[in-house]
Protein backbone atom coordinates (compact mmCIF):
# COMPACT_ATOMS: atom_id res chain seq x y z
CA UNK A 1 14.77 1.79 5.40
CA UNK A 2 12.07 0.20 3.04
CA UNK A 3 10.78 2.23 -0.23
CA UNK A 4 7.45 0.88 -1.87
CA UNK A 5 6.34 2.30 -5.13
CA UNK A 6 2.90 2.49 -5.55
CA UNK A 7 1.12 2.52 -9.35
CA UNK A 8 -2.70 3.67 -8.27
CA UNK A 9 -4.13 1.85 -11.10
CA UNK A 10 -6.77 3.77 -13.00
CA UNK A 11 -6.41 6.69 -11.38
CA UNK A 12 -2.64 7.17 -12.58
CA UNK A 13 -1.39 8.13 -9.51
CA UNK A 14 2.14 7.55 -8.17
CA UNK A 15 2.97 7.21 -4.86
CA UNK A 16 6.44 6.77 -3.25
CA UNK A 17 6.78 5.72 0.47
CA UNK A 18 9.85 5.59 2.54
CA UNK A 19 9.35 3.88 6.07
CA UNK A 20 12.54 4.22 8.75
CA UNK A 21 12.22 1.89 11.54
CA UNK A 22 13.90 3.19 15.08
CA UNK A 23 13.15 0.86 18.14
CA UNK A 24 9.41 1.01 17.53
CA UNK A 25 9.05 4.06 16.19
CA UNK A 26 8.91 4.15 12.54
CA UNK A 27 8.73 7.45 10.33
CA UNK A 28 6.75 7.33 7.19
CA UNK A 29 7.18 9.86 4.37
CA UNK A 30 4.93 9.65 1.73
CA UNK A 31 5.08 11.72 -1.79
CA UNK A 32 1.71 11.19 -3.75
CA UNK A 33 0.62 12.58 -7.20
CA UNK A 34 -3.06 11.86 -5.21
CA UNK A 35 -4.23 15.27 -4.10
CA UNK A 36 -6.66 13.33 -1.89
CA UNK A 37 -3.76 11.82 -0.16
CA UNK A 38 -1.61 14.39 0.31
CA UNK A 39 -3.20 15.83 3.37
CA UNK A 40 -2.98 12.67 4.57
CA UNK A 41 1.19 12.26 3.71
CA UNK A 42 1.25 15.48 6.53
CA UNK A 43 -0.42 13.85 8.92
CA UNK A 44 1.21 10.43 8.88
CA UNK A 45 4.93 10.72 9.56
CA UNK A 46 5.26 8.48 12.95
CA UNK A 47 3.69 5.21 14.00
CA UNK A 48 4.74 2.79 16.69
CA UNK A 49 5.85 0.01 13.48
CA UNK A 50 4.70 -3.25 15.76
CA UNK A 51 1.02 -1.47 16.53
CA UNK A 52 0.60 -0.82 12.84
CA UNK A 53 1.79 -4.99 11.63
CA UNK A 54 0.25 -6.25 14.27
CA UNK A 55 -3.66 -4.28 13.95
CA UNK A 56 -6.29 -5.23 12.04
CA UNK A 57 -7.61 -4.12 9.07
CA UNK A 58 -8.53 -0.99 9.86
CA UNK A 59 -7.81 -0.76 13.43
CA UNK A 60 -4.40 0.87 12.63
CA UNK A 61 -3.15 4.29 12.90
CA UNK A 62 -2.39 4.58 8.72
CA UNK A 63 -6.21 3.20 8.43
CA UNK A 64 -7.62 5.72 10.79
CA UNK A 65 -5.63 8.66 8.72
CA UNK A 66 -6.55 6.79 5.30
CA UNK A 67 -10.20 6.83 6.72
CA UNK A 68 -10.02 10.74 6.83
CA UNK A 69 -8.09 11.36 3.61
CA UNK A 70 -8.69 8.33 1.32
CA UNK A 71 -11.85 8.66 -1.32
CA UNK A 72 -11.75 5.23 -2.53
CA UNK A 73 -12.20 1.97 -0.65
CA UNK A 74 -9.79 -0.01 -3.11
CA UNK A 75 -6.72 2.22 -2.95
CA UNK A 76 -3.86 0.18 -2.31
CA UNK A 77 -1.57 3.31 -0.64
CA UNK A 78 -2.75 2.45 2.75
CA UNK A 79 -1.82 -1.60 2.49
CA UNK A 80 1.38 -0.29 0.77
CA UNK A 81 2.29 1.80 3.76
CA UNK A 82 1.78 -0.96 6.16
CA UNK A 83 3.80 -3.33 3.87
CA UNK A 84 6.82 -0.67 3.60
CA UNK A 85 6.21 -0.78 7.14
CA UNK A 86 6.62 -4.47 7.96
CA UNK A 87 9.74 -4.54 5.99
CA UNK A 88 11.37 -1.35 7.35
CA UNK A 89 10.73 -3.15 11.03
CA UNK A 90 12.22 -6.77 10.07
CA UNK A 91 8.64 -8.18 10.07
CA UNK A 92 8.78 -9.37 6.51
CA UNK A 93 10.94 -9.65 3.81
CA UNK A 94 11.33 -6.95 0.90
CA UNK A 95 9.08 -8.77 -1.73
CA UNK A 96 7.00 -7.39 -4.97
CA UNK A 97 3.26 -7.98 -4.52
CA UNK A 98 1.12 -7.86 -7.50
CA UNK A 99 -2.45 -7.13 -8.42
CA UNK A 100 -3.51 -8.53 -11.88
CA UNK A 101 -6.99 -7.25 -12.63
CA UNK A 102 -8.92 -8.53 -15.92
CA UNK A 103 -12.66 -8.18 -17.00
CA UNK A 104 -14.35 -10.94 -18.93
């Protein structure tokens, strides 16, 4: 099982995200402070785990619900999903990834 913790950034939303891989299938649960995104944490709770690391950007079945759900084109939840994802399938290792934003 991978977890992924996601800070929302200036929105101040939290979102936690569990992904269990079995064979291909791979459940998601998601629990969001968003209340744009929790519609979309009922819809999503299986995806075939290879289809959704091996899509494109936006070809995937968690961009296709984001799509629906999603208000803002620079949330990271839907990447985050994909990365907890990858990890629960063995696709990539359990690593941090960081967004360090500054204005000038």
């Amino acid at each position: 099982m991978a977890k992924v913790t996601v800070n929302g950034g200036a929105c101040g939303f939290m979102t936690q995200i569990e992904a269990k891989a079995e064979r291909r299938n791979t459940t998601v649960t998601i629990e969001t402070e968003c209340p744009a995104l929790k519609p979309m944490a009922e819809e999503l709770t299986t995806v075939n785990g290879f289809e959704e690391c091996m899509g494109k950007i936006g070809d995937t079945q968690v961009f296709q619900i984001a799509r629906k759900y999603c208000k803002h084109a620079a949330c990271p939840v839907p990447t985050a999903i994909i990365k907890g994802i990858e990890v629960a399938n063995g696709l990539a290792l359990p690593r941090t990834i960081e967004m360090k934003i500054t204005k000038e």
